[in-house]
PDB file of N, CA and C in Angstrom:
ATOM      1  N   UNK A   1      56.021  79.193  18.579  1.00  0.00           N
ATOM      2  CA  UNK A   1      57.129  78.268  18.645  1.00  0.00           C
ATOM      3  C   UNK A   1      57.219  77.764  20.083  1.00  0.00           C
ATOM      4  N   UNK A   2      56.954  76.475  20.117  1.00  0.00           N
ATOM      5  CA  UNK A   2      56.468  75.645  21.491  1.00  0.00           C
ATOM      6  C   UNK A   2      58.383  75.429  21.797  1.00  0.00           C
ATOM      7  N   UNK A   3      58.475  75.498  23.437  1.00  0.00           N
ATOM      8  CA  UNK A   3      59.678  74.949  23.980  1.00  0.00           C
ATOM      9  C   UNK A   3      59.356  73.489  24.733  1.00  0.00           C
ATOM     10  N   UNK A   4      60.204  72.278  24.005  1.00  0.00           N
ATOM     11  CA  UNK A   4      60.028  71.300  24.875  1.00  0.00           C
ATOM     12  C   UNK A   4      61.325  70.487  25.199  1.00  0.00           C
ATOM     13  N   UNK A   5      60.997  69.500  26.047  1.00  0.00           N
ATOM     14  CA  UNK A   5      61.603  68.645  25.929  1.00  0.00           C
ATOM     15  C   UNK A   5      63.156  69.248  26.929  1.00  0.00           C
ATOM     16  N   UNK A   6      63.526  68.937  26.745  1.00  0.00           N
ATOM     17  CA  UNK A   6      65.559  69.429  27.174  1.00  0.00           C
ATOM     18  C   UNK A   6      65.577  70.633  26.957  1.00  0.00           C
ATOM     19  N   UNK A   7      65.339  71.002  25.769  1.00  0.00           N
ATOM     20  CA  UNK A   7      65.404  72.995  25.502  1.00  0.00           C
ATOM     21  C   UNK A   7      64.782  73.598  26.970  1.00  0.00           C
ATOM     22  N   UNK A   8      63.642  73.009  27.036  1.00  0.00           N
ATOM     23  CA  UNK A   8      62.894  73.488  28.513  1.00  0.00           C
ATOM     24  C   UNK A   8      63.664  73.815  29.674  1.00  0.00           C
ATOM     25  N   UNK A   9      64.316  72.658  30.391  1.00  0.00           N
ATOM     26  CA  UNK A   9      64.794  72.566  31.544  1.00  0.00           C
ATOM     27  C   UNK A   9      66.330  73.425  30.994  1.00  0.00           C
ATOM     28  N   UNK A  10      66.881  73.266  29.805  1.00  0.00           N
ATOM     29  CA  UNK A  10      67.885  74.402  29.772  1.00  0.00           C
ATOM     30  C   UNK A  10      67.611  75.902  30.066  1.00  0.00           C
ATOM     31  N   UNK A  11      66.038  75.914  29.389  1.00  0.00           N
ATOM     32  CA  UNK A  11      65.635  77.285  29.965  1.00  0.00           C
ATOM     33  C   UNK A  11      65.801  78.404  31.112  1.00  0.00           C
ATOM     34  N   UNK A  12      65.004  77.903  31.824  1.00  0.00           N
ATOM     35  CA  UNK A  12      65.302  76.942  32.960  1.00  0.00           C
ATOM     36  C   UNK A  12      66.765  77.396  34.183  1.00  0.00           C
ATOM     37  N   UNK A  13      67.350  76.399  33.924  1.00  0.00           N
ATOM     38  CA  UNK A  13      68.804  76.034  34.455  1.00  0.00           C
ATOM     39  C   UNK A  13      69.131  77.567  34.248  1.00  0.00           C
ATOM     40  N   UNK A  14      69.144  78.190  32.997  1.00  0.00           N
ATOM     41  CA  UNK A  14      70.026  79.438  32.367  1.00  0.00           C
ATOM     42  C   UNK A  14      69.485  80.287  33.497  1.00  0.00           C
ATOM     43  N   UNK A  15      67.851  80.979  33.973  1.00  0.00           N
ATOM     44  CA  UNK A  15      67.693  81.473  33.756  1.00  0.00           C
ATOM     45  C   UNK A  15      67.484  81.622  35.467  1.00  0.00           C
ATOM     46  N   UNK A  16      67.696  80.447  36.031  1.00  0.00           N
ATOM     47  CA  UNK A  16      68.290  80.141  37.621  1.00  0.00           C
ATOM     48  C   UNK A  16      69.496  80.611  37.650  1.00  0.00           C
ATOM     49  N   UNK A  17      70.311  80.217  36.662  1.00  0.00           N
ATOM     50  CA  UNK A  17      71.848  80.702  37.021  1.00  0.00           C
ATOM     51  C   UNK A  17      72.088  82.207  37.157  1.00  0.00           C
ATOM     52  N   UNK A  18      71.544  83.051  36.407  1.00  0.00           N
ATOM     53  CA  UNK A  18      71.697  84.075  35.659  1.00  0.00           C
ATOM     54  C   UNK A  18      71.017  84.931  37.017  1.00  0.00           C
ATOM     55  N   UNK A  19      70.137  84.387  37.813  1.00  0.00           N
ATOM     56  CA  UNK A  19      69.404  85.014  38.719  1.00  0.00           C
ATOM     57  C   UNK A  19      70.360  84.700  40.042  1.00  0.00           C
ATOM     58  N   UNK A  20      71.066  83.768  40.252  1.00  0.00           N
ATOM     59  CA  UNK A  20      72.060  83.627  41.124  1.00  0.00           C
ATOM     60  C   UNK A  20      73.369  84.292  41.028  1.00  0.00           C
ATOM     61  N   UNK A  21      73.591  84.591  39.987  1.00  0.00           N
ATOM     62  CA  UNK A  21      75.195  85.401  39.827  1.00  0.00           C
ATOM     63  C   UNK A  21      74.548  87.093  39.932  1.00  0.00           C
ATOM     64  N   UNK A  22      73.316  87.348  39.335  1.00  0.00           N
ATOM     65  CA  UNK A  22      72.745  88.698  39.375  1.00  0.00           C
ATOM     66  C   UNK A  22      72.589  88.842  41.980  1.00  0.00           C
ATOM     67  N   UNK A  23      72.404  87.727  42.037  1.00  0.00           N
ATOM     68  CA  UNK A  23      72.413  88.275  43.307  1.00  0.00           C
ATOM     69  C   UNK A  23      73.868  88.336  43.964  1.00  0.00           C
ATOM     70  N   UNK A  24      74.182  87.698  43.448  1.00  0.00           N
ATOM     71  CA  UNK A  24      75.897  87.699  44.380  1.00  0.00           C
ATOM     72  C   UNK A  24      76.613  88.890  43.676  1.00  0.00           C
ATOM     73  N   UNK A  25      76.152  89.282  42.170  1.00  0.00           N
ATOM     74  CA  UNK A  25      76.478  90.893  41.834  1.00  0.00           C
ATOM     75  C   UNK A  25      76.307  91.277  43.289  1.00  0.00           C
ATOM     76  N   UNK A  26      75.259  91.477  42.975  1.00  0.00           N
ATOM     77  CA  UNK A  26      74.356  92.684  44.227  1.00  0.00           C
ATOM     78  C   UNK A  26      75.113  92.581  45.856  1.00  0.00           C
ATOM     79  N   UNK A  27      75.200  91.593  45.795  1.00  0.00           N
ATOM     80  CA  UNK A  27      75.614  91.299  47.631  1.00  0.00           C
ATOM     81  C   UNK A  27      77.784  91.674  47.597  1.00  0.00           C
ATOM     82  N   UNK A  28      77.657  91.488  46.315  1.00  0.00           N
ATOM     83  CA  UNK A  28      79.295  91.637  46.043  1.00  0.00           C
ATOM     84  C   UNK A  28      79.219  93.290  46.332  1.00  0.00           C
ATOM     85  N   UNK A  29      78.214  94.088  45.584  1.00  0.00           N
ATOM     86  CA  UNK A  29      78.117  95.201  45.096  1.00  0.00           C
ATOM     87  C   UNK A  29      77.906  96.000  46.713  1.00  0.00           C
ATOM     88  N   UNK A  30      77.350  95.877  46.784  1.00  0.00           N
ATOM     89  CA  UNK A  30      76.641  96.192  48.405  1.00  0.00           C
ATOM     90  C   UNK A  30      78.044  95.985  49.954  1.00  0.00           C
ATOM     91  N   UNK A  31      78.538  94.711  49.893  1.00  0.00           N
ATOM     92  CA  UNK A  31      79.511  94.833  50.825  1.00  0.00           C
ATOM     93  C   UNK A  31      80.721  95.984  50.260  1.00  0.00           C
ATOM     94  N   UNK A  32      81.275  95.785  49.111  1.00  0.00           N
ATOM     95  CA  UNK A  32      82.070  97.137  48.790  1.00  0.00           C
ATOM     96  C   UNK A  32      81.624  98.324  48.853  1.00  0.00           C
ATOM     97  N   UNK A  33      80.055  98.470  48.685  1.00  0.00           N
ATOM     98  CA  UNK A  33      79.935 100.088  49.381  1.00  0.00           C
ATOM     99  C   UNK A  33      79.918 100.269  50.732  1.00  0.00           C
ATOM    100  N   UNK A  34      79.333  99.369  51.260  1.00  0.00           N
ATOM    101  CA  UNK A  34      79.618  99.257  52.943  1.00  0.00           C
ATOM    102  C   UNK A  34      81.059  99.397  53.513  1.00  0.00           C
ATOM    103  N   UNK A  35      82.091  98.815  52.553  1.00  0.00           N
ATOM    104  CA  UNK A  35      82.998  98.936  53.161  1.00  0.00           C
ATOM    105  C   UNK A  35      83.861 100.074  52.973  1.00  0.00           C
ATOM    106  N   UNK A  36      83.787 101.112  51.802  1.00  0.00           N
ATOM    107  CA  UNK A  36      84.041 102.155  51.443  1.00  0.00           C
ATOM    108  C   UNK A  36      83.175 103.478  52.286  1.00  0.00           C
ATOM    109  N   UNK A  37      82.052 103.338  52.718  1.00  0.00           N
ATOM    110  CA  UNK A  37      81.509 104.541  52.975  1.00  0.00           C
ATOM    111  C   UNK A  37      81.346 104.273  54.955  1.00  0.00           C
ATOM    112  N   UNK A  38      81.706 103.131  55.160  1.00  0.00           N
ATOM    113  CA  UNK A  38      81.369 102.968  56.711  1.00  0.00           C
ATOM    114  C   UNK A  38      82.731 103.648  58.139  1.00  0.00           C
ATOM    115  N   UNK A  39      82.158 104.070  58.628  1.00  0.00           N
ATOM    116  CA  UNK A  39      82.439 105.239  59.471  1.00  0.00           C
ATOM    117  C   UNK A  39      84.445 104.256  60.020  1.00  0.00           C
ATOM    118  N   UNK A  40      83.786 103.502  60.773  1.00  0.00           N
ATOM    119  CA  UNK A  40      84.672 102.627  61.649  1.00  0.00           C
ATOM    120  C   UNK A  40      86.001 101.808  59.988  1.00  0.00           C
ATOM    121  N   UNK A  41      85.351 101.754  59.194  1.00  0.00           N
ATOM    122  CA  UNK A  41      86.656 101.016  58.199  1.00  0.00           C
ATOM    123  C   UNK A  41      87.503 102.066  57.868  1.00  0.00           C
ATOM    124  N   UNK A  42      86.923 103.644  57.734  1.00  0.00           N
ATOM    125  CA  UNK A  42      87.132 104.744  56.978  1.00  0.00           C
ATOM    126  C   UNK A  42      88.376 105.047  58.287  1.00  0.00           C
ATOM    127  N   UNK A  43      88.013 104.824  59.361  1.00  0.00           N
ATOM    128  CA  UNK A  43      89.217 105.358  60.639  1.00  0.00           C
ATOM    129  C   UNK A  43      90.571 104.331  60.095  1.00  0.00           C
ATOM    130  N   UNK A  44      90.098 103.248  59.558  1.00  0.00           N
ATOM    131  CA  UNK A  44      91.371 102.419  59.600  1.00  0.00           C
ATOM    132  C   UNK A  44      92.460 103.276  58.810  1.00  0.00           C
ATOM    133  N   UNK A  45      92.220 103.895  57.621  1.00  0.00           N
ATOM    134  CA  UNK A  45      93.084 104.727  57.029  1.00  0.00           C
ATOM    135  C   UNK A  45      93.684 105.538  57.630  1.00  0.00           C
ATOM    136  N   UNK A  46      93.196 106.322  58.330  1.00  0.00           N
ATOM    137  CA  UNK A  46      94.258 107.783  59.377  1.00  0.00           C
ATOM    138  C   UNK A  46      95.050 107.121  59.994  1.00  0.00           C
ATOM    139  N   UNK A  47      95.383 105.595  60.664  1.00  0.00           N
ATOM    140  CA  UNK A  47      96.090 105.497  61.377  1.00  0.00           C
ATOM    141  C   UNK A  47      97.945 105.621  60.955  1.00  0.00           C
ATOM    142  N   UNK A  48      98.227 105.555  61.783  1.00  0.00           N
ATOM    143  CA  UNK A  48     100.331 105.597  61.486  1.00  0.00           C
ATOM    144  C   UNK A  48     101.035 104.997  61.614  1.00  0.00           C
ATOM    145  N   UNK A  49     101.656 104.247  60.824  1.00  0.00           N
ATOM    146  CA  UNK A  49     102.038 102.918  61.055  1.00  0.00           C
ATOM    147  C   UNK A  49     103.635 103.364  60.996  1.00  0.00           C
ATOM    148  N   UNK A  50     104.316 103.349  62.354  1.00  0.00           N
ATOM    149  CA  UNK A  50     105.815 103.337  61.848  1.00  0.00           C
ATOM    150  C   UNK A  50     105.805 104.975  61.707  1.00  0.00           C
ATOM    151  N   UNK A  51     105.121 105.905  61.692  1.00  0.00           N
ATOM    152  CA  UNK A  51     105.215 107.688  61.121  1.00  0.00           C
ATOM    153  C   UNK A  51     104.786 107.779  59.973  1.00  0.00           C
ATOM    154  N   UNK A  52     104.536 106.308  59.301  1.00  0.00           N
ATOM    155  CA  UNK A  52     103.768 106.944  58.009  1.00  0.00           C
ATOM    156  C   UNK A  52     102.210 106.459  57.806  1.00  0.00           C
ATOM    157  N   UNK A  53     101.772 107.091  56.493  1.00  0.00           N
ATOM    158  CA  UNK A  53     100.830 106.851  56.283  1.00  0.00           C
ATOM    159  C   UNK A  53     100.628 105.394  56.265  1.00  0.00           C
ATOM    160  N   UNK A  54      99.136 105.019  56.372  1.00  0.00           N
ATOM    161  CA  UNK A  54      98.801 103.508  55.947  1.00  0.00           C
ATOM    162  C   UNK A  54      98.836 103.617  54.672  1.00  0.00           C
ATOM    163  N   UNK A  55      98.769 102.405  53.865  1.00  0.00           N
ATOM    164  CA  UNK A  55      98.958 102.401  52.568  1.00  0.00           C
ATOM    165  C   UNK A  55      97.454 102.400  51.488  1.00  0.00           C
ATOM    166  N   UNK A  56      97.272 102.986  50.721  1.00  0.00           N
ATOM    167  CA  UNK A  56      95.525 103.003  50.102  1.00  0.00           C
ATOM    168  C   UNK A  56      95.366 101.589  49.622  1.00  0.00           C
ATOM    169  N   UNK A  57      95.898 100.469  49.686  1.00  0.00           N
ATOM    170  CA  UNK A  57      95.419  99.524  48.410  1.00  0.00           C
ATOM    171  C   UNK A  57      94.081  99.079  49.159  1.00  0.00           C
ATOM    172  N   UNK A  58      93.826  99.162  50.387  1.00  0.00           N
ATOM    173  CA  UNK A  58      92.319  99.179  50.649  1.00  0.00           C
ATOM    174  C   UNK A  58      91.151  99.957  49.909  1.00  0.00           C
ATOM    175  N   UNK A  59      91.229 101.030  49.985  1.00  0.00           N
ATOM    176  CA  UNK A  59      90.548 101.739  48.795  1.00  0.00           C
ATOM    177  C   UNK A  59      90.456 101.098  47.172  1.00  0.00           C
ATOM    178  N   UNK A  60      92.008 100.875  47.194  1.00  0.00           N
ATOM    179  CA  UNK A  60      91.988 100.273  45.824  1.00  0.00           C
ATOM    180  C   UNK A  60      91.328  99.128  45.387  1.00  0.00           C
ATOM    181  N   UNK A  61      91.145  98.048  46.510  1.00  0.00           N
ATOM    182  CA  UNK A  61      90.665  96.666  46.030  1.00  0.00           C
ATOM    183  C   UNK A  61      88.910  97.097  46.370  1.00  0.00           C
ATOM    184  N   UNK A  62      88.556  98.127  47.262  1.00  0.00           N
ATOM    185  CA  UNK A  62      86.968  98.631  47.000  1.00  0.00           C
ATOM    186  C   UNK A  62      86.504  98.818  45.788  1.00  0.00           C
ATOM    187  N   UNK A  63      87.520  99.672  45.224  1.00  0.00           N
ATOM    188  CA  UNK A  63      87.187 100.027  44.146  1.00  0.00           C
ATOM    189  C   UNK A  63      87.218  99.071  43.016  1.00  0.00           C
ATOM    190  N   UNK A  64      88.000  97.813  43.250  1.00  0.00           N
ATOM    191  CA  UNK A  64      87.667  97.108  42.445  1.00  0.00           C
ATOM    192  C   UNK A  64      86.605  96.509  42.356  1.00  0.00           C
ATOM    193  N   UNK A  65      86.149  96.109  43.517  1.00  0.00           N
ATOM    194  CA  UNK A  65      85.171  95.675  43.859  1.00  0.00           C
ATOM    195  C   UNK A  65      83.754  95.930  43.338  1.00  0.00           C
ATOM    196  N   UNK A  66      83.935  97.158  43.536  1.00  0.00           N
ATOM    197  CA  UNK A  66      82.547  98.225  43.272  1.00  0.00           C
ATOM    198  C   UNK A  66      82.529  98.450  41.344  1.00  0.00           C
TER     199      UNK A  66
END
């Protein structure tokens, strides 16, 4: 079963797209572990803001992330 014509270049198009969102996965995927496991972001949490703790939603939006 031959592909021609328009079906082709939809091919194609799909299969460019599909390879562009698979990398921005990856680069999405990759800065949230960087930013979860890296030494200097990880200090930002201990600090004291006011006597209290900082607040986690940093962690939280990593984790969304990831």
């Amino acid at each position: 079963m031959a592909v021609a014509g328009c079906t082709k270049c939809i091919k194609y198009t799909l299969f460019f797209f599909n390879f562009i969102f698979w990398l921005a996965g990856g680069v999405v995927l990759g800065v949230a572990l960087w930013l979860r496991h890296d030494s200097q972001t990880s200090n930002l949490l201990i600090l004291q803001f006011d006597g209290q703790q900082a607040p986690g939603t940093f962690y939280i939006s990593v984790y969304i992330l990831i």
